[in-house]
C-alpha atoms as a PDB file:
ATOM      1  CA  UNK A   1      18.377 116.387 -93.948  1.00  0.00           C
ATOM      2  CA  UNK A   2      18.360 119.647 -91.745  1.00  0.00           C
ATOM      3  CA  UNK A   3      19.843 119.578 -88.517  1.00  0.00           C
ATOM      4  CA  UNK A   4      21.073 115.586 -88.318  1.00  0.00           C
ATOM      5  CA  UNK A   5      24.583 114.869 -88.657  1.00  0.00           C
ATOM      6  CA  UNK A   6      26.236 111.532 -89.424  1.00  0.00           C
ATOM      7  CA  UNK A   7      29.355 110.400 -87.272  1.00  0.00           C
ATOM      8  CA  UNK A   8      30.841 107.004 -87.372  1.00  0.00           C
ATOM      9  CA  UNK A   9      27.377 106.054 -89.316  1.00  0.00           C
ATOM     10  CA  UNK A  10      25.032 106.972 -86.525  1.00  0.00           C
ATOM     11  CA  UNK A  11      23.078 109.870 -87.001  1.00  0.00           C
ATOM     12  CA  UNK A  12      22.266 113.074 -84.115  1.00  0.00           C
ATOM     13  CA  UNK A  13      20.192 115.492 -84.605  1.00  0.00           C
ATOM     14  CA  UNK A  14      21.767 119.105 -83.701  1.00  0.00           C
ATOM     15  CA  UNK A  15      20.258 122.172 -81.955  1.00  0.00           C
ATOM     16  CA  UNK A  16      21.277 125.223 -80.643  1.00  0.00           C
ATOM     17  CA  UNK A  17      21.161 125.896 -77.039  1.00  0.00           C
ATOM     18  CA  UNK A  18      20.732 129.205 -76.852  1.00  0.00           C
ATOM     19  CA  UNK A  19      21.554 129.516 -72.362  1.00  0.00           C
ATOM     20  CA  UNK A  20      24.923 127.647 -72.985  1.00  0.00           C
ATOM     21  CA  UNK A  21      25.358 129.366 -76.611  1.00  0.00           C
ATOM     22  CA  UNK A  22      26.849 125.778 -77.627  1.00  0.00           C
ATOM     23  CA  UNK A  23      25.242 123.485 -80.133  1.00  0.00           C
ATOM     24  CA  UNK A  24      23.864 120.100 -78.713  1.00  0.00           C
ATOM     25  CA  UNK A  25      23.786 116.727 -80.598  1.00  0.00           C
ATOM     26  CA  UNK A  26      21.510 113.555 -79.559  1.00  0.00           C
ATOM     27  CA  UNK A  27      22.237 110.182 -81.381  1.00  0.00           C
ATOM     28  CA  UNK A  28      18.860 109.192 -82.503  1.00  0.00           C
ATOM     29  CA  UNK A  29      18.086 105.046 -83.029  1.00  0.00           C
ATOM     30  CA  UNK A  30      19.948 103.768 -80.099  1.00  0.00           C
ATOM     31  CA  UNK A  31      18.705 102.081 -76.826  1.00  0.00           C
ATOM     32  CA  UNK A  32      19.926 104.903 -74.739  1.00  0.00           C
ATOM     33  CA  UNK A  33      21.158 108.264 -74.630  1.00  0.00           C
ATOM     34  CA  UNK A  34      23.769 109.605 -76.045  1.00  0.00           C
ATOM     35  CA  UNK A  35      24.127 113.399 -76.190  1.00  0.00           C
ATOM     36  CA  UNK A  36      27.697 115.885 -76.528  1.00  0.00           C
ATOM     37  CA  UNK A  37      27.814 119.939 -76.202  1.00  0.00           C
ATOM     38  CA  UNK A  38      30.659 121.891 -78.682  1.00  0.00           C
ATOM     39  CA  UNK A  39      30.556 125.438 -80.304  1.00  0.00           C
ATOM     40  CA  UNK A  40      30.977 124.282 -83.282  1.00  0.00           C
ATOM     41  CA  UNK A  41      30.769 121.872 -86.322  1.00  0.00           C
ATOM     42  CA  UNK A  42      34.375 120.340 -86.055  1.00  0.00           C
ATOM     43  CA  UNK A  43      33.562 120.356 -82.301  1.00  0.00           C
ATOM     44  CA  UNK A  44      30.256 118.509 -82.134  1.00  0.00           C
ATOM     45  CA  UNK A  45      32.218 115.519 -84.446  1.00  0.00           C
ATOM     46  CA  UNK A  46      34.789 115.203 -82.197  1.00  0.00           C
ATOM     47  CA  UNK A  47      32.123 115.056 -79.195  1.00  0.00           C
ATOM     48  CA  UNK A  48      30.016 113.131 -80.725  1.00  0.00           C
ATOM     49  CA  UNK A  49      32.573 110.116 -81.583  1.00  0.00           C
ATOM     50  CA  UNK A  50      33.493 110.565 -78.069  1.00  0.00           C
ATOM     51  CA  UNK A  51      30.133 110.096 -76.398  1.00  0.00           C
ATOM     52  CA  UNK A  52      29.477 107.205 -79.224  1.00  0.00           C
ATOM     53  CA  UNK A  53      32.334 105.335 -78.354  1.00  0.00           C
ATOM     54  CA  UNK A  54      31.229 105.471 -74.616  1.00  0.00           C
ATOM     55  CA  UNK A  55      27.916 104.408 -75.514  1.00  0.00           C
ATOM     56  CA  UNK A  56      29.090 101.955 -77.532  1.00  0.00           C
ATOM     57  CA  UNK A  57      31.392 100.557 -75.117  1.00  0.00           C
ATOM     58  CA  UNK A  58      29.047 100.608 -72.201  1.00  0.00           C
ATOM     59  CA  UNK A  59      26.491  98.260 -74.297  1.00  0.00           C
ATOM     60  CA  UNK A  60      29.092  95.860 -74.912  1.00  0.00           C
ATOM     61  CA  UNK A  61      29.972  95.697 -71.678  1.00  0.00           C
ATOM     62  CA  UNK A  62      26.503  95.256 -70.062  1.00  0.00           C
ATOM     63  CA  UNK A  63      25.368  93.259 -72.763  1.00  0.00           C
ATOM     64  CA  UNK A  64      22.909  95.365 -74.124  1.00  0.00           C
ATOM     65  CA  UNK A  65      21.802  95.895 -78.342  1.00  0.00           C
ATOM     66  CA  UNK A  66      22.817  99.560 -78.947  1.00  0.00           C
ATOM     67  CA  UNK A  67      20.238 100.073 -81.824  1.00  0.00           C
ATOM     68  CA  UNK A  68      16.564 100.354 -80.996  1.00  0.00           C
ATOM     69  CA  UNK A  69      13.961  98.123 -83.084  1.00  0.00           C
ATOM     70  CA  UNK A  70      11.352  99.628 -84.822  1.00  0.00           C
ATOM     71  CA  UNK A  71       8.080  98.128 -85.220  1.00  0.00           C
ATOM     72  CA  UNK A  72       7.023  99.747 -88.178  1.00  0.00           C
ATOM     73  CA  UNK A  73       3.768 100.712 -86.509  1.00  0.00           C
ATOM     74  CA  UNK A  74       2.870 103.727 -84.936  1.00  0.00           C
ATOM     75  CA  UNK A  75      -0.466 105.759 -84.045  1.00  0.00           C
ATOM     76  CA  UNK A  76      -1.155 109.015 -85.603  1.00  0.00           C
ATOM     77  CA  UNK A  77      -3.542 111.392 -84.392  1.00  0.00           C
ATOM     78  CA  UNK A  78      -5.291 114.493 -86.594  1.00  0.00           C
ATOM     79  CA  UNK A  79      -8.235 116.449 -86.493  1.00  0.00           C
ATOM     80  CA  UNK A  80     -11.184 115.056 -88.553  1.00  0.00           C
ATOM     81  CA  UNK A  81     -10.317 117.874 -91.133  1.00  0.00           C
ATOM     82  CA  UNK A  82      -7.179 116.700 -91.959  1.00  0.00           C
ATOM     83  CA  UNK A  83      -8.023 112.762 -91.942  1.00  0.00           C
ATOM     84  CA  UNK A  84     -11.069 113.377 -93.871  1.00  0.00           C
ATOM     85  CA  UNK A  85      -8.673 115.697 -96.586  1.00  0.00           C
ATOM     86  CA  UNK A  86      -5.693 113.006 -96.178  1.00  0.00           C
ATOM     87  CA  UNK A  87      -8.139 110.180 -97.170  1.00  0.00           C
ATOM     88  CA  UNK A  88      -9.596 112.400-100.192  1.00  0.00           C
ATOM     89  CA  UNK A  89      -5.896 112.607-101.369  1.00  0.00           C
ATOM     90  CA  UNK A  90      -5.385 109.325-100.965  1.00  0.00           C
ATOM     91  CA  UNK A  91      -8.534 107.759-102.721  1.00  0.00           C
ATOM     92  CA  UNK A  92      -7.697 110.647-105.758  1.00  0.00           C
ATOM     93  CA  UNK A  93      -4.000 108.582-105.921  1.00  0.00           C
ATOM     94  CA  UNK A  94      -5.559 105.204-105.832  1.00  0.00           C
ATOM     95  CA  UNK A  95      -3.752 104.360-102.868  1.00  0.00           C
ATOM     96  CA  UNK A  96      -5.378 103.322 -99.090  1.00  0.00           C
ATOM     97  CA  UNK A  97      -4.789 105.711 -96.865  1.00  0.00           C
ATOM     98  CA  UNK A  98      -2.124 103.764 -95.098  1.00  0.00           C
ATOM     99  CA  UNK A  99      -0.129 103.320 -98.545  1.00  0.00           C
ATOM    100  CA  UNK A 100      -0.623 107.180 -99.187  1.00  0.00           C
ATOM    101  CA  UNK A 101       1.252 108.052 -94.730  1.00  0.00           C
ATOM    102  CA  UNK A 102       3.658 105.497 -95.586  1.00  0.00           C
ATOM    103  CA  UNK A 103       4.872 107.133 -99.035  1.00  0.00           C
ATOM    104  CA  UNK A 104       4.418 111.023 -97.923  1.00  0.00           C
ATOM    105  CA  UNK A 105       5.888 110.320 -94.591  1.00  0.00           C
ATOM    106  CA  UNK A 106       9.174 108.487 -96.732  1.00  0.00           C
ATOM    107  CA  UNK A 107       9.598 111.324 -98.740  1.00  0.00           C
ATOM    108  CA  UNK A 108       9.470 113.551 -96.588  1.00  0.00           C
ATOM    109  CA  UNK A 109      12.084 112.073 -94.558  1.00  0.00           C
ATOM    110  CA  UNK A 110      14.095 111.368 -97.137  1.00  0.00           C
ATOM    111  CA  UNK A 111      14.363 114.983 -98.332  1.00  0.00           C
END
């Protein structure tokens, strides 16, 4: 996956920030925030374990569930182009239109 890397079994995804010319990570799935700053790739691991650990540490000690929960619902909004043309699709596969999200949007994010 572009731009996510895995530390400790969390993933962040990376970016470049361009006014501090350092890379910035941001866990992603957790109940808070969670971000570290390095210059590079050997860097940001060693930042990012850092900033995990705190975060990590800090839920156990308030009491708090690190990971958010996911509902599994969400609201998507198009034009009526693209709804009408996604529904087309998915009618041509067979599928509902729901069935047809749910399997584009997990390969896609699984690419």
């Amino acid at each position: 996956m572009k731009n996510v890397i895995t530390i400790e079994g969390y993933q962040a995804v990376v970016s470049y920030d361009p006014a501090l010319e350092m890379f910035r990570g941001e866990f992603v799935g957790l109940n808070g925030g969670a971000d570290f700053y390095a210059k590079d790739t050997d860097g940001l691991k060693r930042e990012g374990a850092i900033s995990l650990k705190v975060f990590l540490d800090a839920c156990v000690e308030d009491g708090v569930e690190p990971h958010k929960t996911y509902s599994g619902k969400f609201v998507l909004r198009l034009d009526p182009k693209t709804h009408e043309a996604a529904t087309v699709a998915a009618l041509a596969d067979g599928k509902s239109l729901n069935q047809w999200a749910a399997e584009t949007i997990r390969e896609a994010a699984s690419a």
